[in-house]
C-alpha atoms as a PDB file:
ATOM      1  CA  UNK A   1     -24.943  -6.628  27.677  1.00  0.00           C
ATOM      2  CA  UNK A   2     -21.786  -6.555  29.014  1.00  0.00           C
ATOM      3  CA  UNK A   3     -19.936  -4.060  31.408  1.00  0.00           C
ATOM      4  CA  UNK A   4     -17.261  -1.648  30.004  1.00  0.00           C
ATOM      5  CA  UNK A   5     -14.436  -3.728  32.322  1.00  0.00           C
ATOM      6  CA  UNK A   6     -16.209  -6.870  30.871  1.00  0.00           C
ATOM      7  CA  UNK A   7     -15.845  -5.750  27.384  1.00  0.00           C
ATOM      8  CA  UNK A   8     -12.603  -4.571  27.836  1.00  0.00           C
ATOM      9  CA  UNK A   9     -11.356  -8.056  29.020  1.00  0.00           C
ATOM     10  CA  UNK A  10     -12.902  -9.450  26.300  1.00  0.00           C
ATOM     11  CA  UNK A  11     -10.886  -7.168  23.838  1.00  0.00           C
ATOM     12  CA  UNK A  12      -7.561  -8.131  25.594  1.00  0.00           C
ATOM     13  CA  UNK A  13      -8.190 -11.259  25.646  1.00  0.00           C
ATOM     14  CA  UNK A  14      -9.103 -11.662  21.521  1.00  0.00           C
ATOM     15  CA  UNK A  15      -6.319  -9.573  20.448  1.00  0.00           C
ATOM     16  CA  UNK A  16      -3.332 -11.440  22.076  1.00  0.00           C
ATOM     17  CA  UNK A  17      -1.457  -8.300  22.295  1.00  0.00           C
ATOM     18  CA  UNK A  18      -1.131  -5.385  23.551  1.00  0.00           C
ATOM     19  CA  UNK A  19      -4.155  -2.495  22.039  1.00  0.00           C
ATOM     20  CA  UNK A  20      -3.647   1.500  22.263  1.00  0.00           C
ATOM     21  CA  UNK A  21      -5.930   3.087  24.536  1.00  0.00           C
ATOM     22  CA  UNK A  22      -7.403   5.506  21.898  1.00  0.00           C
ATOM     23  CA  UNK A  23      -8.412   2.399  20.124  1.00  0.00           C
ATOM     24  CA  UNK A  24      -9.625   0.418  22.845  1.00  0.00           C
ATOM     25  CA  UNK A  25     -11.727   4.250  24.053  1.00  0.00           C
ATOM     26  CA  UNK A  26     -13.238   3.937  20.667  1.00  0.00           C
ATOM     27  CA  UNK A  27     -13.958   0.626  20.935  1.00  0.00           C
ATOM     28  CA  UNK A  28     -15.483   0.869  23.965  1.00  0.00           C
ATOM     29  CA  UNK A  29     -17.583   4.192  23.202  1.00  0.00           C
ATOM     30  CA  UNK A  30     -16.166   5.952  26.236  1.00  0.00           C
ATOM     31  CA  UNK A  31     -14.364   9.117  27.325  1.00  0.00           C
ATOM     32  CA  UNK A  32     -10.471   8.960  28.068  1.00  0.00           C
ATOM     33  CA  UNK A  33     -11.215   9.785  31.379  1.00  0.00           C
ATOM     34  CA  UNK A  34     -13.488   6.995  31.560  1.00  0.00           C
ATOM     35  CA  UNK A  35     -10.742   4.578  30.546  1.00  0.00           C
ATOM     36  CA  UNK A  36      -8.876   4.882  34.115  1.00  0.00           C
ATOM     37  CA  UNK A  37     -12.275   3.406  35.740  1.00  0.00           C
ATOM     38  CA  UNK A  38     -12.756   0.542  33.618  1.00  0.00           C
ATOM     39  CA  UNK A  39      -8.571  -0.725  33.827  1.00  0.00           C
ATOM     40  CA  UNK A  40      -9.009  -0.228  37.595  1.00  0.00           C
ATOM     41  CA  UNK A  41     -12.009  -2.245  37.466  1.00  0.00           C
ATOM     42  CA  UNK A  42     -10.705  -4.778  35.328  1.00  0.00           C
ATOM     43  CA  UNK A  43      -7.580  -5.244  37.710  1.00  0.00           C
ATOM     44  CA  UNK A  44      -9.642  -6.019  40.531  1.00  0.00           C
ATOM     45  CA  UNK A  45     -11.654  -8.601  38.550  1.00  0.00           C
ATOM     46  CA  UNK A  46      -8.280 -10.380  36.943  1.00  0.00           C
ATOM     47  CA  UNK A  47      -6.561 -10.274  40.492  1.00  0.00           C
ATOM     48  CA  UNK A  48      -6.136 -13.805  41.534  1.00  0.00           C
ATOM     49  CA  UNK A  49      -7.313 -15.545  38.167  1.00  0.00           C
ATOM     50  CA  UNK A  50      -4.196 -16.132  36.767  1.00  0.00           C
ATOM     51  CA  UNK A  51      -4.021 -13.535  34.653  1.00  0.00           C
ATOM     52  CA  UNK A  52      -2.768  -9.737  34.885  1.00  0.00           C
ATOM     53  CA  UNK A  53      -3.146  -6.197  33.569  1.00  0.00           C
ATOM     54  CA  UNK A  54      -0.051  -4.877  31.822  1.00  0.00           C
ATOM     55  CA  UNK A  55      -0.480  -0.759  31.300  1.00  0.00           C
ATOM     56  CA  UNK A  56       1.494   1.260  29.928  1.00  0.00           C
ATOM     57  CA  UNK A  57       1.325   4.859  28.925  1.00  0.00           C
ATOM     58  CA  UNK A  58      -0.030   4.332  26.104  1.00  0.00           C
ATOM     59  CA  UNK A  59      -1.240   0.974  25.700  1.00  0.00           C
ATOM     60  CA  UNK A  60      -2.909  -2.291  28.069  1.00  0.00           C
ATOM     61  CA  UNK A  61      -2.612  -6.033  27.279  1.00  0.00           C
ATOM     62  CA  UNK A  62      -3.697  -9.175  29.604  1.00  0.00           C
ATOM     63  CA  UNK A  63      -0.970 -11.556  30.198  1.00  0.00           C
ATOM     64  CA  UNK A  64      -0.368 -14.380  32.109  1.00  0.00           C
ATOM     65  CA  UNK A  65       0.761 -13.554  35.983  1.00  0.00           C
ATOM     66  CA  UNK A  66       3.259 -14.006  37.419  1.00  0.00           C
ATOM     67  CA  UNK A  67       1.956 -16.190  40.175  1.00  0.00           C
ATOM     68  CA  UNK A  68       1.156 -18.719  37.217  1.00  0.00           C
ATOM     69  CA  UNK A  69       4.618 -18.709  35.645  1.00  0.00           C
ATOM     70  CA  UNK A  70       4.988 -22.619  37.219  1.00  0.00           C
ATOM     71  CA  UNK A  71       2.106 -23.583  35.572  1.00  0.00           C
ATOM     72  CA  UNK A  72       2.233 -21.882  31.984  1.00  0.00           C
ATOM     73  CA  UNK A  73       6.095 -23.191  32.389  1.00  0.00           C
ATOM     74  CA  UNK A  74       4.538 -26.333  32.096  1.00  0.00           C
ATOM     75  CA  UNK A  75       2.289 -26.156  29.267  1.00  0.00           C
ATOM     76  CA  UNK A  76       5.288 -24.468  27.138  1.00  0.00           C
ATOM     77  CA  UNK A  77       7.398 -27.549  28.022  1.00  0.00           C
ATOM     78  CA  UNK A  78       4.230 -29.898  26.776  1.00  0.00           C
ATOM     79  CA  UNK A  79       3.831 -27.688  23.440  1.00  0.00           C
ATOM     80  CA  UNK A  80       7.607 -27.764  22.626  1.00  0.00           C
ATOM     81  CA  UNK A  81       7.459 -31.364  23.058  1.00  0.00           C
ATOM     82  CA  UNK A  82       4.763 -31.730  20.108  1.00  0.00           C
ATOM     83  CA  UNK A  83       4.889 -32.208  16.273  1.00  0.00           C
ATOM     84  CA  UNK A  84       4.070 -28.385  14.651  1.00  0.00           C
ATOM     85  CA  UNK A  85       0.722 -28.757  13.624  1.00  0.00           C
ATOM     86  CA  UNK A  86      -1.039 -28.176  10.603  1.00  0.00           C
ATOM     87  CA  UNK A  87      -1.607 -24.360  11.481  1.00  0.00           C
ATOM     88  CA  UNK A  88       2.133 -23.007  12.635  1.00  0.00           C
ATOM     89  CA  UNK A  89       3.102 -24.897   9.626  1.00  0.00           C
ATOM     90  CA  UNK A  90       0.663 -22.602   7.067  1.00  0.00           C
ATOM     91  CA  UNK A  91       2.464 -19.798   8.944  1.00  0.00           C
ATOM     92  CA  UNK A  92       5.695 -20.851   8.637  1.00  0.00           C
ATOM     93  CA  UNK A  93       5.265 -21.202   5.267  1.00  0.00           C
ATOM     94  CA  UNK A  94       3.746 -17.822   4.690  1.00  0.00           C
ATOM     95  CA  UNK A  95       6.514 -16.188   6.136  1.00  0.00           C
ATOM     96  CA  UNK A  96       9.128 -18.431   4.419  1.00  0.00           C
ATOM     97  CA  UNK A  97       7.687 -17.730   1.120  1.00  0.00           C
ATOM     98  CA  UNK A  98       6.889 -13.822   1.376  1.00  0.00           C
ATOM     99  CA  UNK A  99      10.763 -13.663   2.685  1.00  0.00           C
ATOM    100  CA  UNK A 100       9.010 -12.003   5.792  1.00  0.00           C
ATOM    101  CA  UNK A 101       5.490 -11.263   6.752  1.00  0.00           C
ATOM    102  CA  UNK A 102       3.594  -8.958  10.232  1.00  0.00           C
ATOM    103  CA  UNK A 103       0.975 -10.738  11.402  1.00  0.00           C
ATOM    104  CA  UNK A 104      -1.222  -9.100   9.578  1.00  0.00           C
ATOM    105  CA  UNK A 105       0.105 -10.340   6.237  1.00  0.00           C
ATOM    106  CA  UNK A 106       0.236 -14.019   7.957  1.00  0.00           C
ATOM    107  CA  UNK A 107      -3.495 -13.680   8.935  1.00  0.00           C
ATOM    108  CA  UNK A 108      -4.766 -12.053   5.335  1.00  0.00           C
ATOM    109  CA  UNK A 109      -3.314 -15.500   3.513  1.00  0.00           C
ATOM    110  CA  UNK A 110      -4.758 -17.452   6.071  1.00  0.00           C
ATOM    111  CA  UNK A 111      -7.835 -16.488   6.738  1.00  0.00           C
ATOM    112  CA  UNK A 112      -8.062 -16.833  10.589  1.00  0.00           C
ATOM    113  CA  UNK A 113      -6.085 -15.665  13.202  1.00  0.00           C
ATOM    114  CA  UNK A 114      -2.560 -16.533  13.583  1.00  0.00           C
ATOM    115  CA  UNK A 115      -1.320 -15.369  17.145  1.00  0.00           C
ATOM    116  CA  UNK A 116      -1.129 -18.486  18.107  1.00  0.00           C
ATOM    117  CA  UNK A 117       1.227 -20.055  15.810  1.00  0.00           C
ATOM    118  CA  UNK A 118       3.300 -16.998  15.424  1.00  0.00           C
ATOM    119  CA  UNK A 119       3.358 -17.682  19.314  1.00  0.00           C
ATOM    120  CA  UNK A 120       4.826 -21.331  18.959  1.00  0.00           C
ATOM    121  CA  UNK A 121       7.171 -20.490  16.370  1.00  0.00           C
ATOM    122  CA  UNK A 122       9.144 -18.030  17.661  1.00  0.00           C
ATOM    123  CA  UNK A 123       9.193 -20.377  20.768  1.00  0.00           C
ATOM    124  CA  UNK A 124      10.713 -22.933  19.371  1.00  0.00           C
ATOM    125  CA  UNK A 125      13.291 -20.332  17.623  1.00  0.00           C
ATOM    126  CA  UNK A 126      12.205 -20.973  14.013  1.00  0.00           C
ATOM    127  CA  UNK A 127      10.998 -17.472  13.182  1.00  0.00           C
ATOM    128  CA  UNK A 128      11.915 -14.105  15.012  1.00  0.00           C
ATOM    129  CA  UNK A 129      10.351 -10.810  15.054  1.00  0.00           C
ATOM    130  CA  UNK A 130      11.889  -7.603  14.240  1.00  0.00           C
ATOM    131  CA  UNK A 131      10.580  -4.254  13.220  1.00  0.00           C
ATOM    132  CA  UNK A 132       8.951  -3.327  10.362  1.00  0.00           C
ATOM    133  CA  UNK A 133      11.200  -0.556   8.770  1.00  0.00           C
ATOM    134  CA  UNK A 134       7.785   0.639   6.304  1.00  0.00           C
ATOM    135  CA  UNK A 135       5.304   0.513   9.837  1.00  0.00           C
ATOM    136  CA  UNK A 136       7.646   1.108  13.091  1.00  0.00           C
ATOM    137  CA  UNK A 137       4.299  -0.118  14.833  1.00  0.00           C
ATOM    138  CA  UNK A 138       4.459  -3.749  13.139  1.00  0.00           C
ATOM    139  CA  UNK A 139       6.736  -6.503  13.770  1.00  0.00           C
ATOM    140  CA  UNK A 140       7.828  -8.062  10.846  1.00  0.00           C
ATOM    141  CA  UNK A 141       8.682 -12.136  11.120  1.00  0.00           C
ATOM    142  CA  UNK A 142      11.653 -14.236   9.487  1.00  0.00           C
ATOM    143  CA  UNK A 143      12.989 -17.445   8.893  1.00  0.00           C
ATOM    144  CA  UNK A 144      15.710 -17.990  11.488  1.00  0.00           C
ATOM    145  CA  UNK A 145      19.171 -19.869  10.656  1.00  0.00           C
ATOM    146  CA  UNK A 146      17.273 -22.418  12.848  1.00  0.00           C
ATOM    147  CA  UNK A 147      14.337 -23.331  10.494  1.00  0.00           C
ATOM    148  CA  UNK A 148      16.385 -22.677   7.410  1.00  0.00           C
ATOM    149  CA  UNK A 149      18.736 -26.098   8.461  1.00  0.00           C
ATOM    150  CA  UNK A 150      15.509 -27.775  10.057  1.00  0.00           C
ATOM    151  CA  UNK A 151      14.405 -27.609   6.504  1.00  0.00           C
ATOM    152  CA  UNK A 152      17.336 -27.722   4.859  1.00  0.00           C
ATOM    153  CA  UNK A 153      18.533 -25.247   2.713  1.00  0.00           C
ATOM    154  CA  UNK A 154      20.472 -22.511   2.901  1.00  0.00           C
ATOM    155  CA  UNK A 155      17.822 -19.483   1.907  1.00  0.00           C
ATOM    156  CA  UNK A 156      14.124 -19.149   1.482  1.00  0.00           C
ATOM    157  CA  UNK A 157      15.407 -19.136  -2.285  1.00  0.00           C
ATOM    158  CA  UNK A 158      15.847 -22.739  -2.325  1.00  0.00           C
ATOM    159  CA  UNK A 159      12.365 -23.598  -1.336  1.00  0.00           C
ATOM    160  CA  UNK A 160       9.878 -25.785  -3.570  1.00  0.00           C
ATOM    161  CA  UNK A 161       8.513 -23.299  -6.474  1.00  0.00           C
ATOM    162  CA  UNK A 162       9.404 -20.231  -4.497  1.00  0.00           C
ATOM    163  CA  UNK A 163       9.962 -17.259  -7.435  1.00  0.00           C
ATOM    164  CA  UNK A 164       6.761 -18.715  -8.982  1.00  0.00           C
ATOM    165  CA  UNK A 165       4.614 -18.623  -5.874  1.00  0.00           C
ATOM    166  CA  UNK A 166       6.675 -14.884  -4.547  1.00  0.00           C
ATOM    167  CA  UNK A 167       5.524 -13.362  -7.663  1.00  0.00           C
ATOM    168  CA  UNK A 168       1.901 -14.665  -7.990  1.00  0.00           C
ATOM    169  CA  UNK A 169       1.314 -13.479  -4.057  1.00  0.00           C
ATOM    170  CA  UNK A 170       3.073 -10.299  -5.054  1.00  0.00           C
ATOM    171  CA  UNK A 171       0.595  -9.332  -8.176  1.00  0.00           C
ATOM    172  CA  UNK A 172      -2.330 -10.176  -6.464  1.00  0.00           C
ATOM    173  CA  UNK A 173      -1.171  -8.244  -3.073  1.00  0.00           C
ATOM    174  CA  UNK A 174      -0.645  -5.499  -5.929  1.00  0.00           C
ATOM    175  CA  UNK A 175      -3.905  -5.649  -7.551  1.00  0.00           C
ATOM    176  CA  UNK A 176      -6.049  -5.641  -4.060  1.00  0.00           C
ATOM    177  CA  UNK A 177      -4.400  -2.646  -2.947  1.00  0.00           C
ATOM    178  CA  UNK A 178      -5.009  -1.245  -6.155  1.00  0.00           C
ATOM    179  CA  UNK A 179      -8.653  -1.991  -5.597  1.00  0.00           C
ATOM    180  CA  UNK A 180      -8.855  -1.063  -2.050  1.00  0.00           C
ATOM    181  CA  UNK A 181      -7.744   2.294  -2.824  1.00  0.00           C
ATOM    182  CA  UNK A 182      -9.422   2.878  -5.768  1.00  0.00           C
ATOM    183  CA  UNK A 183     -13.005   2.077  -3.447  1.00  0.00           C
ATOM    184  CA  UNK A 184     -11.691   4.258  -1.051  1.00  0.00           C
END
């Protein structure tokens, strides 16, 4: 079984973002004041391993230190160099045909988690994140001016079947909420 510091690495390290601490206490199954313990812990086990604890006052997330910025420097350079693969391009076009998607959204059509290829995207400047006016907690990602002439068109309208496709995602997005809420 693991230790509450272990778990909570583990946790960080899955979500690829930052994680509230009420959710991570929950997740966990300990007290607030319990919370302070297991980060302190956890910074004394991630000190020196290349990675760091971010805090803040309301939320943690395990990023890269800075110690290993040379290195990670590096492996950006290598992945920028490379063809998209098959991944970041399902992403891409998830976002380019829902005219926006969160992460969320990306990961629902997909089926797996898409951190990573939201990751090398907006790294190479073909989607950005802004936002989401509905959920102030989301980001919402777009097409940039970037991938639009990388493509090359002018608007997500001019994309391959794209009112088709927009409004068969958008009925069945309709008809599972329906559903979820009616179970509810």
């Amino acid at each position: 079984m693991l230790t509450p510091p272990a778990a909570l690495h583990a946790l960080l390290f899955a979500s690829g973002e930052p994680l509230e601490k009420k959710q991570l206490i929950k997740l966990l199954g300990i007290k607030d004041a319990e919370l302070a313990l297991v980060t302190k812990a956890l910074v004394s086990i991630v000190k020196g391993s290349g990675t760091a604890l971010i805090e803040t006052a309301d939320a943690l997330e395990l990023r890269t230190s800075p110690e290993a910025a040379p290195i990670v420097k590096k492996l950006r350079e290598s992945e920028l160099s490379r063809d998209l693969g098959k991944a970041s391009l399902e992403t891409l076009a998830v976002i380019a045909y829902q005219t926006g998607a969160s992460r969320g959204e990306v990961d629902w059509v997909r089926g797996v988690n898409s951190s990573t290829s939201l990751r090398t995207l907006l790294m190479r400047g073909l989607i950005e994140g802004r936002e989401d006016e509905r959920d102030k907690r989301r980001i919402r990602y777009s097409l940039t001016t970037e991938a639009l002439a990388h493509l090359g068109i002018t608007n997500a309208s001019e994309l391959p079947r794209a009112e088709e496709l927009r409004t068969g995602a958008e009925a069945i997005i309709t008809e599972e909420t329906a559903e979820a809420e009616a179970a509810a």
